[in-house]
C-alpha atoms as a PDB file:
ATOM      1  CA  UNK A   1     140.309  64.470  96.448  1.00  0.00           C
ATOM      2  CA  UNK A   2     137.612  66.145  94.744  1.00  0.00           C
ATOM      3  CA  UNK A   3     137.175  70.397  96.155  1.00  0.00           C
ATOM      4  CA  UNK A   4     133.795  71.911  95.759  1.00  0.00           C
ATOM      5  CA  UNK A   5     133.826  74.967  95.941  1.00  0.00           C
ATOM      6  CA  UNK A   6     130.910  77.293  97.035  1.00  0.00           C
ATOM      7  CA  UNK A   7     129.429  79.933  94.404  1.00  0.00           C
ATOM      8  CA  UNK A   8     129.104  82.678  97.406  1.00  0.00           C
ATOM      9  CA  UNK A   9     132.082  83.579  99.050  1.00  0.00           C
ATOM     10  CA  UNK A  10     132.987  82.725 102.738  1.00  0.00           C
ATOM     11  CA  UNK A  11     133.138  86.370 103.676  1.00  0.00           C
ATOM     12  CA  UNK A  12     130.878  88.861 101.616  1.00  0.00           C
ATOM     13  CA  UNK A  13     131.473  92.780 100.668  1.00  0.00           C
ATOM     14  CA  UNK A  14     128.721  95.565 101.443  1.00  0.00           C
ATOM     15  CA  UNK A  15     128.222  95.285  97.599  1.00  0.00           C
ATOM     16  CA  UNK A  16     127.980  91.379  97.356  1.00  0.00           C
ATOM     17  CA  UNK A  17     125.308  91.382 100.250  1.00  0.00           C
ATOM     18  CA  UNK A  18     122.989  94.365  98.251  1.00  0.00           C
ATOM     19  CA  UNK A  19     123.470  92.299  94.853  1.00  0.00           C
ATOM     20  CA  UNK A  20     122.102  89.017  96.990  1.00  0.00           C
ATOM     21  CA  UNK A  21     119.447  90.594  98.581  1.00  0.00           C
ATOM     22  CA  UNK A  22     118.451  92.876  95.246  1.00  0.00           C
ATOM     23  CA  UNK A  23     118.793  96.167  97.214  1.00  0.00           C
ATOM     24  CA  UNK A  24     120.968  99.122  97.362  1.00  0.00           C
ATOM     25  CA  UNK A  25     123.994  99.468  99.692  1.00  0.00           C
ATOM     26  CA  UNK A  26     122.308 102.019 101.769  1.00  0.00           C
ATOM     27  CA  UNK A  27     119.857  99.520 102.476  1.00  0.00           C
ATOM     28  CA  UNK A  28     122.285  97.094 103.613  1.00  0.00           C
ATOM     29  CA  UNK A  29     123.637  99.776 105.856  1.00  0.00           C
ATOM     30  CA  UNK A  30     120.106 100.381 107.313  1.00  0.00           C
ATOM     31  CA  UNK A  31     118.791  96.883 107.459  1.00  0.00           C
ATOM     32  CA  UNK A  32     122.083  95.767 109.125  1.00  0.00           C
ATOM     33  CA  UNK A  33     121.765  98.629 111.757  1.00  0.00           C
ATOM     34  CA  UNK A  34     117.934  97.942 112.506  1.00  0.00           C
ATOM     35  CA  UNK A  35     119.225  94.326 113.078  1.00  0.00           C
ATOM     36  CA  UNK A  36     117.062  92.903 110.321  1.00  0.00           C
ATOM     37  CA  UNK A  37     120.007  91.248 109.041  1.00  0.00           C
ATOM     38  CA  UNK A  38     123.544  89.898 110.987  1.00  0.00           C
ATOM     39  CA  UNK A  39     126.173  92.739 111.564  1.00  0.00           C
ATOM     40  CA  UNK A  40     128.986  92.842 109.633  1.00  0.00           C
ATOM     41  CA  UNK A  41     132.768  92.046 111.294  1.00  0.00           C
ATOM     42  CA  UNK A  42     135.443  94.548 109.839  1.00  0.00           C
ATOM     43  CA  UNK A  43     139.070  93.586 108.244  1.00  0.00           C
ATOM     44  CA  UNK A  44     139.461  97.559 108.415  1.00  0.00           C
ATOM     45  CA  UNK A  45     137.854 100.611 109.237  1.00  0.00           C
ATOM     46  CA  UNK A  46     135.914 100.875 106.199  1.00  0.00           C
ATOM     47  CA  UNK A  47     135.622  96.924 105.416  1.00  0.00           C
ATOM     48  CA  UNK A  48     132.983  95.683 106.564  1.00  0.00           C
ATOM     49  CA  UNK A  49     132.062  91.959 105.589  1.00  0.00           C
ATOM     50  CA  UNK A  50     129.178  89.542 106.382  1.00  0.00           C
ATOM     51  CA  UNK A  51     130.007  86.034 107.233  1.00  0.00           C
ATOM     52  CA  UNK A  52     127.453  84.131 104.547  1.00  0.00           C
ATOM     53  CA  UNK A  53     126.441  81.949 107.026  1.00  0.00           C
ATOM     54  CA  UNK A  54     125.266  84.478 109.721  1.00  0.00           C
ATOM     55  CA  UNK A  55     124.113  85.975 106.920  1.00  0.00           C
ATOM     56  CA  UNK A  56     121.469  83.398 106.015  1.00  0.00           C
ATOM     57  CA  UNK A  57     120.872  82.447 109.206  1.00  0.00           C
ATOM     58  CA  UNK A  58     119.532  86.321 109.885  1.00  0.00           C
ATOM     59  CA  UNK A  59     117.288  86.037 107.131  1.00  0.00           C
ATOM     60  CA  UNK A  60     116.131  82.705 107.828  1.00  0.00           C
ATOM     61  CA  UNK A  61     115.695  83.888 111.491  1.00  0.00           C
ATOM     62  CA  UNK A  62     113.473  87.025 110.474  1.00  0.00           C
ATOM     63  CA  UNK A  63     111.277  84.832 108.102  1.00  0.00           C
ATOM     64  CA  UNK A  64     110.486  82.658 111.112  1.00  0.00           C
ATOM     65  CA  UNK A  65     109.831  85.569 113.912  1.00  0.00           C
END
């Protein structure tokens, strides 16, 4: 059985999301906050990750509204 697997992870870091979206990590913080983007679930405290897919859908949601 032939596996492909996807070029962005499942579950994305703080510093995986800025690289995609060609902005800082503060602005990830903000843009997350101001809901302009899906918020993030946490494995820890401090480890915030973004499911990709909510992720996309956010931005494909705030293109359309």
């Amino acid at each position: 059985m032939d596996s492909k697997v996807s070029a962005v992870p499942e579950l994305l870091t703080k510093k995986q999301v800025a690289e995609l979206l060609q902005v800082s990590q503060r602005q990830v913080e903000l843009l997350s906050q101001r809901g302009k983007i899906a918020k993030p679930i946490y494995l820890g405290e401090r480890s915030p990750r973004w499911r990709r897919d909510d992720l996309f859908a956010s931005l494909g949601a705030e293109r359309c509204g």
